[in-house]
N, C-alpha and C. Protein backbone atom coordinates (compact mmCIF):
# COMPACT_ATOMS: atom_id res chain seq x y z
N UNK A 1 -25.08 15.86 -18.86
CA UNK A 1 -23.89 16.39 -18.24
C UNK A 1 -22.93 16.82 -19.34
N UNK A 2 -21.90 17.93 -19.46
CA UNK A 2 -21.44 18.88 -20.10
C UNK A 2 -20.16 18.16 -20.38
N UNK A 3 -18.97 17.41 -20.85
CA UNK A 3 -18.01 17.27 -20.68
C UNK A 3 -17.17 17.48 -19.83
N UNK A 4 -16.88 18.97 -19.92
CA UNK A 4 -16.00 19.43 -18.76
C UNK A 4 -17.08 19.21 -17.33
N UNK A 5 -18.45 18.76 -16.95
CA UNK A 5 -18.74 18.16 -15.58
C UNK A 5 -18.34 16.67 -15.01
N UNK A 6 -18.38 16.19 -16.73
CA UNK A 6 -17.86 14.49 -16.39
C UNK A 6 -16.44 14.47 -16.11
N UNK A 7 -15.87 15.14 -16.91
CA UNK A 7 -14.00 15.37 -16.31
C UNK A 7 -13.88 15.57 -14.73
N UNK A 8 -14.79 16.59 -14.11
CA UNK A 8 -14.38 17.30 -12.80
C UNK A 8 -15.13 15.94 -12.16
N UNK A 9 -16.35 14.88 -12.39
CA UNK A 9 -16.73 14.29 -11.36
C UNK A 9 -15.77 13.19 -11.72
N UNK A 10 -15.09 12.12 -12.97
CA UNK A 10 -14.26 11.30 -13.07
C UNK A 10 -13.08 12.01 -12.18
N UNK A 11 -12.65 13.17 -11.94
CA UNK A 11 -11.61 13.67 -11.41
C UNK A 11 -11.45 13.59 -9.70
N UNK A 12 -12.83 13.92 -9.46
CA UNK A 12 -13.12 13.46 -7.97
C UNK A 12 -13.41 12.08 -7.60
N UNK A 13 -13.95 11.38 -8.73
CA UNK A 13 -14.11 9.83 -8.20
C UNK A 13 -12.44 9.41 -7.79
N UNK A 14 -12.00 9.87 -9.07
CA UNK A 14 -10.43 9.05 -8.80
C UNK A 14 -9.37 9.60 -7.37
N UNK A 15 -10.06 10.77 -7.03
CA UNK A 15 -9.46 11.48 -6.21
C UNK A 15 -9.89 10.94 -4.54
N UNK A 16 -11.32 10.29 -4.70
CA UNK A 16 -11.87 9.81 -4.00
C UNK A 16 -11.38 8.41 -3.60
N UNK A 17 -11.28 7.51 -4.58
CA UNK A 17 -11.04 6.33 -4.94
C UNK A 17 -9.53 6.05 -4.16
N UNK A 18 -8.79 6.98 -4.81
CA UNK A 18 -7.79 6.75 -4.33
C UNK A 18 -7.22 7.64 -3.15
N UNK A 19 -8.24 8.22 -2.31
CA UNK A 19 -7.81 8.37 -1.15
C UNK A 19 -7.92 7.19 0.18
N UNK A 20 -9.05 6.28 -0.55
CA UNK A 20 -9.71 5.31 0.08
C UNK A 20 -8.88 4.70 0.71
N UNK A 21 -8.49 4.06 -0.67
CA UNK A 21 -6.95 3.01 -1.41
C UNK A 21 -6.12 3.24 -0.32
N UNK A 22 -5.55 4.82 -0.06
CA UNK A 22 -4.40 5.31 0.69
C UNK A 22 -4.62 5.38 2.17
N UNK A 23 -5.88 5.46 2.41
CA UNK A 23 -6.32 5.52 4.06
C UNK A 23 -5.95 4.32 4.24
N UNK A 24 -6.65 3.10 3.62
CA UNK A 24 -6.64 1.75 3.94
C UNK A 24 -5.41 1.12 4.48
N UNK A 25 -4.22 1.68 3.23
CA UNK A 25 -2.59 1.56 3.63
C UNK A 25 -2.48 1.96 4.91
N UNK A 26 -2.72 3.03 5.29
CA UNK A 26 -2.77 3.43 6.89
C UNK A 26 -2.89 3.01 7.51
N UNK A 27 -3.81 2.89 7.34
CA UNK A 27 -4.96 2.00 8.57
C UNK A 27 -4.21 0.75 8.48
N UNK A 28 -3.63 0.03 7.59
CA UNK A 28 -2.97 -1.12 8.15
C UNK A 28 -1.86 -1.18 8.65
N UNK A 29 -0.80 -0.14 8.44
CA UNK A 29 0.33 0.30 8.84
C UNK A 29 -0.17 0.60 10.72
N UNK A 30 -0.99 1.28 10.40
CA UNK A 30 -1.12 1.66 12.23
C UNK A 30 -1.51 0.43 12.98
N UNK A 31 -2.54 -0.46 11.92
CA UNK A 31 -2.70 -1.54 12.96
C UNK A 31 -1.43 -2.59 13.55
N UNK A 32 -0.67 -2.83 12.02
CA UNK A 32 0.80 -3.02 12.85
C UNK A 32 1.59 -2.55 13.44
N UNK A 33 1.26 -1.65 13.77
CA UNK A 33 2.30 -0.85 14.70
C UNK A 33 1.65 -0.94 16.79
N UNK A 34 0.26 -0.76 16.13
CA UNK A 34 -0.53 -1.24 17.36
C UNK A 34 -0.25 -2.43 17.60
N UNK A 35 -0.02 -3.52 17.39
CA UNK A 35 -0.26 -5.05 17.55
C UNK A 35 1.09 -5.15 18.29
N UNK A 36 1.90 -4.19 17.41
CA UNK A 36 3.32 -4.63 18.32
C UNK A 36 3.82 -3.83 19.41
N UNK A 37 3.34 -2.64 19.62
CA UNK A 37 3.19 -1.60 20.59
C UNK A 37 2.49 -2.68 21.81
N UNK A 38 1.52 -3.35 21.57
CA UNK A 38 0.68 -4.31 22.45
C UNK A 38 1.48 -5.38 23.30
N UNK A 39 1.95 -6.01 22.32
CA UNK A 39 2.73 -7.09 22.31
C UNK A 39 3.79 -6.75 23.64
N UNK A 40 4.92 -5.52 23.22
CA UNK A 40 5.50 -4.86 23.91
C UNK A 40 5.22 -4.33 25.52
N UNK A 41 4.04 -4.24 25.56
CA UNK A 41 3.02 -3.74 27.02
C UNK A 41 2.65 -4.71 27.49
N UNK A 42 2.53 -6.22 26.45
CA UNK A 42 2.00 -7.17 27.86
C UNK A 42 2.39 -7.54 28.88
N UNK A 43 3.51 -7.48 29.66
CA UNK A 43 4.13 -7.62 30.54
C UNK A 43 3.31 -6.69 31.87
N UNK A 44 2.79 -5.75 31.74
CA UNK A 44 2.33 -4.80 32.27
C UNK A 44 0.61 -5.03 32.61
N UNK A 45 0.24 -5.36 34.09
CA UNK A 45 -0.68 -5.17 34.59
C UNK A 45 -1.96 -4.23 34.60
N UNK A 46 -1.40 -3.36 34.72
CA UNK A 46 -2.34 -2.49 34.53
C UNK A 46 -1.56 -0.70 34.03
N UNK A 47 -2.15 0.35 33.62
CA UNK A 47 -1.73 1.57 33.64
C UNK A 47 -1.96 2.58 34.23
N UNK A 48 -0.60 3.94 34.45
CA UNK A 48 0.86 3.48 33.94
C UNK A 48 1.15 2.64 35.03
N UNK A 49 2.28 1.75 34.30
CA UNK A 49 2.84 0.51 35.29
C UNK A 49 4.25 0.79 35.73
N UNK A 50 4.72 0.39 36.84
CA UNK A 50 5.68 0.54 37.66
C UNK A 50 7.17 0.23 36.64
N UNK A 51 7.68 1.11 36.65
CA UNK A 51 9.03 0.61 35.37
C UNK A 51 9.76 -0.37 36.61
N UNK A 52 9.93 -0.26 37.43
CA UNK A 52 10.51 -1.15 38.31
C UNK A 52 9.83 -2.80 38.26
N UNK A 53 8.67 -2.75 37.65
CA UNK A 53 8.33 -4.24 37.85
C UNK A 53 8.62 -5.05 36.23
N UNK A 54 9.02 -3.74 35.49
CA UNK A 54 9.62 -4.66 34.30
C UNK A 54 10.89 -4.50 34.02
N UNK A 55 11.54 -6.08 33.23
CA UNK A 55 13.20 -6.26 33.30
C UNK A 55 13.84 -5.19 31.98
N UNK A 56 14.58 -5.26 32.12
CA UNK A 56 15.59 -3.88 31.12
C UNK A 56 15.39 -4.51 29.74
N UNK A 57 15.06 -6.28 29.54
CA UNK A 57 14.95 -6.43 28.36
C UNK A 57 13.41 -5.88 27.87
N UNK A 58 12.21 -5.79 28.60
CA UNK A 58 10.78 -5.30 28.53
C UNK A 58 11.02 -4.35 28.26
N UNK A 59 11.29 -3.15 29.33
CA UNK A 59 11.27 -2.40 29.25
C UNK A 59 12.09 -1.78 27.55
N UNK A 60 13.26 -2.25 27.49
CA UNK A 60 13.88 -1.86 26.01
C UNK A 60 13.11 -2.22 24.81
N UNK A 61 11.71 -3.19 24.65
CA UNK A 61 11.42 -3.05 24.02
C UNK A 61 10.16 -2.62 23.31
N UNK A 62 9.75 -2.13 24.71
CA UNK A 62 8.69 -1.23 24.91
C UNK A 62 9.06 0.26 24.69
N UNK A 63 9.91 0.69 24.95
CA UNK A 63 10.43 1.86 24.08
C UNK A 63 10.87 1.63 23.14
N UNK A 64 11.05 0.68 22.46
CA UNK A 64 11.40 0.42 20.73
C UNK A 64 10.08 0.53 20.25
N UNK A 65 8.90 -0.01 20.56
CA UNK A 65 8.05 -0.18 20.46
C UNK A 65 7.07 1.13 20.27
N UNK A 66 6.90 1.93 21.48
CA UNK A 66 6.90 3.48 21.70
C UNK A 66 7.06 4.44 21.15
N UNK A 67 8.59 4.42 20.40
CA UNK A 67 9.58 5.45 19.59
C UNK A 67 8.11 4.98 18.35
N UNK A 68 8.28 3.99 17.84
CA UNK A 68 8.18 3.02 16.69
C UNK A 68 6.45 3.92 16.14
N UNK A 69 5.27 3.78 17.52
CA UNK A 69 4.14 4.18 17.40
C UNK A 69 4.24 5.44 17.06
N UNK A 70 5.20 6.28 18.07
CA UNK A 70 4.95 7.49 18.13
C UNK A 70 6.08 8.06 16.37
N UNK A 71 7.31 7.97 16.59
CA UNK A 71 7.23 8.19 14.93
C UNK A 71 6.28 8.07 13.34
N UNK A 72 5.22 6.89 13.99
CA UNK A 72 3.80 6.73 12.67
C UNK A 72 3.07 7.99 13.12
N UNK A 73 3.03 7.91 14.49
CA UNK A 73 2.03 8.98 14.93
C UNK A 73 2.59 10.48 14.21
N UNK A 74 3.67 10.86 14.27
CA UNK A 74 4.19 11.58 13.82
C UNK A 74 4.20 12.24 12.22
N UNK A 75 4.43 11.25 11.66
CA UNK A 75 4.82 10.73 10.38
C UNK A 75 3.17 11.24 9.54
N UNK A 76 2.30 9.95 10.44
CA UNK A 76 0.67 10.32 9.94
C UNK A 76 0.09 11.51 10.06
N UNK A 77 0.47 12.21 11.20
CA UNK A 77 -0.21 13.75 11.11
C UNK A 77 0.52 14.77 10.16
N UNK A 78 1.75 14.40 9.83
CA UNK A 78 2.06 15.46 8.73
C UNK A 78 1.23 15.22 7.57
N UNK A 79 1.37 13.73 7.07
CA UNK A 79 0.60 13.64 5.80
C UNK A 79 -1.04 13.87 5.87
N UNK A 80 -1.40 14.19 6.89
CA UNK A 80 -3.19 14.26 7.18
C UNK A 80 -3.07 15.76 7.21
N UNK A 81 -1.90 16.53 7.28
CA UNK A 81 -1.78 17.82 7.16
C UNK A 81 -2.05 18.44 6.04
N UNK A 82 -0.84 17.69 4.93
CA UNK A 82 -0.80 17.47 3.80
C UNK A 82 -2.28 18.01 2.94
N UNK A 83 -2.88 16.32 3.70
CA UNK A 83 -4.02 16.16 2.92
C UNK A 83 -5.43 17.11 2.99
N UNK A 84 -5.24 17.66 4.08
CA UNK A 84 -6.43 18.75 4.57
C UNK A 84 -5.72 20.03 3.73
N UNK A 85 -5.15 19.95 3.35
CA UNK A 85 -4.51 21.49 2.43
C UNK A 85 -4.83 20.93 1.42
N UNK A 86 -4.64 19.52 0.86
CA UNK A 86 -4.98 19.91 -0.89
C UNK A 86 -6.32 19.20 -0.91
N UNK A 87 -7.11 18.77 0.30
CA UNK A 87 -8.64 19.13 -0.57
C UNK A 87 -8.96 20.26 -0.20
N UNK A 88 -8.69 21.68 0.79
CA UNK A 88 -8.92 22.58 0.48
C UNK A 88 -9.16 23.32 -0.65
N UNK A 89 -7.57 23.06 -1.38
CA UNK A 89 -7.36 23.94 -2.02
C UNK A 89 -7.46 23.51 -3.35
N UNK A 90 -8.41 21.96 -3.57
CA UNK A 90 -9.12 21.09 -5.13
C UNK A 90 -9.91 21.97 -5.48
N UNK A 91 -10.23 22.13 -6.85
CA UNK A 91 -11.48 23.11 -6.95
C UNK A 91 -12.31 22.31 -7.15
N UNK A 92 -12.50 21.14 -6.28
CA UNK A 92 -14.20 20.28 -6.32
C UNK A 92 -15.10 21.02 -5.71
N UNK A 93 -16.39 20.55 -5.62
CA UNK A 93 -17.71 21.28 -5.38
C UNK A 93 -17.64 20.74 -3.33
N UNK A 94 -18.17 22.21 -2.67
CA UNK A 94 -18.44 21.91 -1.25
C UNK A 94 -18.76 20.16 -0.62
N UNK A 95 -19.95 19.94 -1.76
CA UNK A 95 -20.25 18.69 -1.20
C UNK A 95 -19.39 17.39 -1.37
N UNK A 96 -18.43 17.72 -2.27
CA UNK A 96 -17.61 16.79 -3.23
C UNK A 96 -16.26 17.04 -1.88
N UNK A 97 -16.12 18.11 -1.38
CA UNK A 97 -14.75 18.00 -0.43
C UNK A 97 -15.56 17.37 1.31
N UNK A 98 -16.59 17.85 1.17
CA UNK A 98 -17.08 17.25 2.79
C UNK A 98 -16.90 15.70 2.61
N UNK A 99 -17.02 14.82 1.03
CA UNK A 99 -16.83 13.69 1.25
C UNK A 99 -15.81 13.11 1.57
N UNK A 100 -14.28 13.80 0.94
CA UNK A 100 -13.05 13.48 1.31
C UNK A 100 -12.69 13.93 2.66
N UNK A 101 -13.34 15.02 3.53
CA UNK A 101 -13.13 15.25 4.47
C UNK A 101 -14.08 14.10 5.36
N UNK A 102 -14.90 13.94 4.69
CA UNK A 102 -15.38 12.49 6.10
C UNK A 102 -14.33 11.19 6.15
N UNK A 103 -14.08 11.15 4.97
CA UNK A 103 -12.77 9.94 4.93
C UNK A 103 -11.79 9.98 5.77
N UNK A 104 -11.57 11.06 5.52
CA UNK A 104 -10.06 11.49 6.47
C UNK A 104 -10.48 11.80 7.76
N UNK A 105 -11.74 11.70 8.25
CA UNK A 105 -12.36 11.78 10.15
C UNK A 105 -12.37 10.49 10.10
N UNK A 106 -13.06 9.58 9.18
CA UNK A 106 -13.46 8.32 10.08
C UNK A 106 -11.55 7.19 10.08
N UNK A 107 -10.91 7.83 9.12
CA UNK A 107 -9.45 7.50 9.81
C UNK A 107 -8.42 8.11 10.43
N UNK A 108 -9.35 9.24 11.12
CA UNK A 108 -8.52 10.11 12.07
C UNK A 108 -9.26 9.17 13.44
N UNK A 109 -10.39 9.15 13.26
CA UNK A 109 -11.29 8.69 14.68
C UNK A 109 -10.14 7.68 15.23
N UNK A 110 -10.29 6.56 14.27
CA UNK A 110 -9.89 5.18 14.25
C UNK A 110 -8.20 5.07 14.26
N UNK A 111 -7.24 5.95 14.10
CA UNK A 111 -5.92 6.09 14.29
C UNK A 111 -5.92 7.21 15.81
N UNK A 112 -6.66 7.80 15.88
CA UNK A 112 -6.72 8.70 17.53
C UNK A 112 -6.65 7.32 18.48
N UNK A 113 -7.62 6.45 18.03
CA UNK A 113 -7.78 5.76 19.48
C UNK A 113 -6.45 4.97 19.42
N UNK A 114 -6.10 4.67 18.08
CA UNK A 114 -4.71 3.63 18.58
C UNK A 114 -3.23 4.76 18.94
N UNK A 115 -3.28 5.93 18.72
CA UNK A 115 -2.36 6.67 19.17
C UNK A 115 -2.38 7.12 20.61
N UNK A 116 -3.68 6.98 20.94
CA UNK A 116 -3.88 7.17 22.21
C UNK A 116 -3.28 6.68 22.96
N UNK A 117 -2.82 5.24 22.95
CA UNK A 117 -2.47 4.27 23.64
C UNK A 117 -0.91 5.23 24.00
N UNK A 118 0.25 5.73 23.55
CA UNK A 118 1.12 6.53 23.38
C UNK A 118 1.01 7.07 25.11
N UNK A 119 -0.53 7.69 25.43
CA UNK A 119 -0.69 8.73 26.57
C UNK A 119 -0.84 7.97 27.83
N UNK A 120 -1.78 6.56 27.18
CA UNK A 120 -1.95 6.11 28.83
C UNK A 120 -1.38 4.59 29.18
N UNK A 121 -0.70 4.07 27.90
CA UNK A 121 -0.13 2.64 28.39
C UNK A 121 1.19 3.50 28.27
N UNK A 122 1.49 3.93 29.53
CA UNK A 122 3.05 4.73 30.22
C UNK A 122 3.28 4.16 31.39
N UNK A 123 4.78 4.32 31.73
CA UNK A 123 5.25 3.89 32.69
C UNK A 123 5.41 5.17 33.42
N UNK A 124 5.09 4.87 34.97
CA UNK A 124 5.53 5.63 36.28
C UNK A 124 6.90 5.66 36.59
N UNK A 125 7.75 6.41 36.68
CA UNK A 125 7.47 7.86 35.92
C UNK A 125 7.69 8.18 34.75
N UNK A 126 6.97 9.18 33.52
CA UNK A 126 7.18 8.95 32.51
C UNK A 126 7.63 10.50 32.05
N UNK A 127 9.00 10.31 31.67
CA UNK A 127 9.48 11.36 31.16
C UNK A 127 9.20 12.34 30.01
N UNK A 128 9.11 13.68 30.37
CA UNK A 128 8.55 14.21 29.26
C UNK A 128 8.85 14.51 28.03
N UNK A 129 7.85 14.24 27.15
CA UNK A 129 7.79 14.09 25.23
C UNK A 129 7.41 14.86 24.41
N UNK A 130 8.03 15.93 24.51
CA UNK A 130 7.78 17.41 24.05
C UNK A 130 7.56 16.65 22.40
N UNK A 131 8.09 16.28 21.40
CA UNK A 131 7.57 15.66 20.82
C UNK A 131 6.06 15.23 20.35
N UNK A 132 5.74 14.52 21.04
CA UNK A 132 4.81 14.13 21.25
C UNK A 132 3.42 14.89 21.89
N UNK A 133 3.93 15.72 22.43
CA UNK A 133 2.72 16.64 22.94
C UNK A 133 2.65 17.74 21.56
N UNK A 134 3.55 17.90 20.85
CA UNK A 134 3.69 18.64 19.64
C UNK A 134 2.67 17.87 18.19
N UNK A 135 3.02 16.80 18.69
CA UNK A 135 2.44 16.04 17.52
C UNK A 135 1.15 15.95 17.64
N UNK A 136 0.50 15.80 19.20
CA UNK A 136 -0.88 15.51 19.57
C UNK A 136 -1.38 16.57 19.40
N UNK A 137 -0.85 17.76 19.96
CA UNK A 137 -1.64 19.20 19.53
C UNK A 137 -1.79 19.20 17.99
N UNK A 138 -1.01 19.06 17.14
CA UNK A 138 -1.19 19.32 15.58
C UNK A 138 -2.17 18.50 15.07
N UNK A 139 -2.22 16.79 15.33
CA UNK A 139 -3.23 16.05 14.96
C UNK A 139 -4.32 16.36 15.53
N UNK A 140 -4.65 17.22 16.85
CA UNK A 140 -5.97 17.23 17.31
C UNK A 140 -6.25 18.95 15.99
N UNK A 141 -5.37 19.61 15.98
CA UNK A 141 -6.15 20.80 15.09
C UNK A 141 -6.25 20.37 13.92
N UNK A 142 -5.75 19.35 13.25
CA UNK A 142 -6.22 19.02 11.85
C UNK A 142 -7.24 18.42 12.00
N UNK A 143 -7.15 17.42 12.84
CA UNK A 143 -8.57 16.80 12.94
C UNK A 143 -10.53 17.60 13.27
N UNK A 144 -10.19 18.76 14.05
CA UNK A 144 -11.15 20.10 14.53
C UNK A 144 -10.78 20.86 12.78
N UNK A 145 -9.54 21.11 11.77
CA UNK A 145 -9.72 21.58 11.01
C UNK A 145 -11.09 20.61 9.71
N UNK A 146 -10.72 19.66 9.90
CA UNK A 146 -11.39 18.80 9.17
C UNK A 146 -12.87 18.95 9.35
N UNK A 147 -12.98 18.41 11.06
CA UNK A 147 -14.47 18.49 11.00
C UNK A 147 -15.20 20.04 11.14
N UNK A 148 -14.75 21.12 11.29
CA UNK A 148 -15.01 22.26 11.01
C UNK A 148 -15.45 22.42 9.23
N UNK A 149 -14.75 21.58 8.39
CA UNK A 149 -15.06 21.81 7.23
C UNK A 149 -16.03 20.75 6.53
N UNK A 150 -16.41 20.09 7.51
CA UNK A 150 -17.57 19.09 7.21
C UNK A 150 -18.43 19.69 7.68
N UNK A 151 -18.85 20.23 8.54
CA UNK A 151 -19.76 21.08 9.34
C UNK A 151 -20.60 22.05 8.80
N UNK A 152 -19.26 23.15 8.11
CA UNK A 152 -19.58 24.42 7.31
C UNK A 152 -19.49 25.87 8.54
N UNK A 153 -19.52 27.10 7.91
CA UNK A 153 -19.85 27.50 8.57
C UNK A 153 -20.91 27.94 9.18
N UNK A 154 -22.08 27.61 8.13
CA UNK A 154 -23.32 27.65 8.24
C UNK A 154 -23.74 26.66 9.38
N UNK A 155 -23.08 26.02 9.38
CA UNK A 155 -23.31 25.12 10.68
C UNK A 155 -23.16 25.70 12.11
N UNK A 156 -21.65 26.36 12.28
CA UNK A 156 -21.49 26.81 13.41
C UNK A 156 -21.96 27.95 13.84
N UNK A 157 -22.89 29.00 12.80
CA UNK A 157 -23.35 29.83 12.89
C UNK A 157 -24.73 29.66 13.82
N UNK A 158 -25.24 28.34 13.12
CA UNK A 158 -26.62 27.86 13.48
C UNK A 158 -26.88 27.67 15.39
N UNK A 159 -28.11 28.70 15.71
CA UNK A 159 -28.23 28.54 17.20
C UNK A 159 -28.51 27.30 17.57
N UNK A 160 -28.29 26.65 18.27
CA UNK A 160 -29.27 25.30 18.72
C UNK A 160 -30.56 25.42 19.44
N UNK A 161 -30.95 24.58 19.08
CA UNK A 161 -32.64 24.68 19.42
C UNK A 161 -33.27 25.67 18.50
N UNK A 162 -32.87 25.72 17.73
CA UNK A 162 -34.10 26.09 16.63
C UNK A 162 -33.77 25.73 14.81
């Protein structure tokens, strides 16, 4: 290997390495935010639940709780925005960015399902979150941008069944 190849793959390990590092932070940040988003909903039977069957102190802190998810939710899809622009635009090798792009799916997968919670642990009636429908549209196209670039286009070109 050439020098300048060991630079560009030490350059992607570390780039790799420490995207890991940085998902992981995530991923624990969301799980606390889930735990207490949870916490906040136990009062609640089933979903969406009757705002009438919970007291003004529940209910207040289930929208603390709410605001709380949905600002990470927020917060996380800019920086996953971020991050799908500059491994675009790394000059690592195709196969070297599909790896950082699988990183960033298998903690898109795994932060979708806990943001999810946002859509269906709601109360009847639940006022609308332009917000939030803003945020979900953007995280669902980064996330389709991502796996579009794991794919290739050689992929989507490809007929099925043969």
């Amino acid at each position: 290997m050439s020098p300048s190849e060991t630079n560009a793959t030490s350059a992607f390990d570390k780039a790799r390495t420490g995207l890991w590092t940085s998902l992981q932070k995530h991923l624990a940040s969301v799980y606390e935010a889930e735990t207490a988003f949870a916490r906040a909903t136990a009062f609640a039977e089933a979903f969406p639940f009757a705002a009438s069957a919970a007291s003004a102190e529940q209910l207040a802190e289930y929208q603390a709780a709410r605001n709380a998810l949905r600002d990470l939710f927020t917060d996380e899809t800019n920086q996953l925005d971020t991050l799908n622009k500059a491994i675009r635009t790394k000059g690592y090798a195709e196969a070297e960015k599909k790896q950082l792009y699988l990183l960033l799916l298998g903690y898109m997968d795994i932060a979708a399902a806990v943001f999810e919670r946002l859509h269906t642990e709601v109360p009847r009636p639940l006022p609308k979150d332009e917000e939030l429908e803003e945020t979900t549209a953007r995280f669902d196209r980064v996330r389709k941008f991502a796996r579009l670039n794991v794919k290739g286009m050689a992929g989507l070109l490809a007929l099925p069944g043969k």
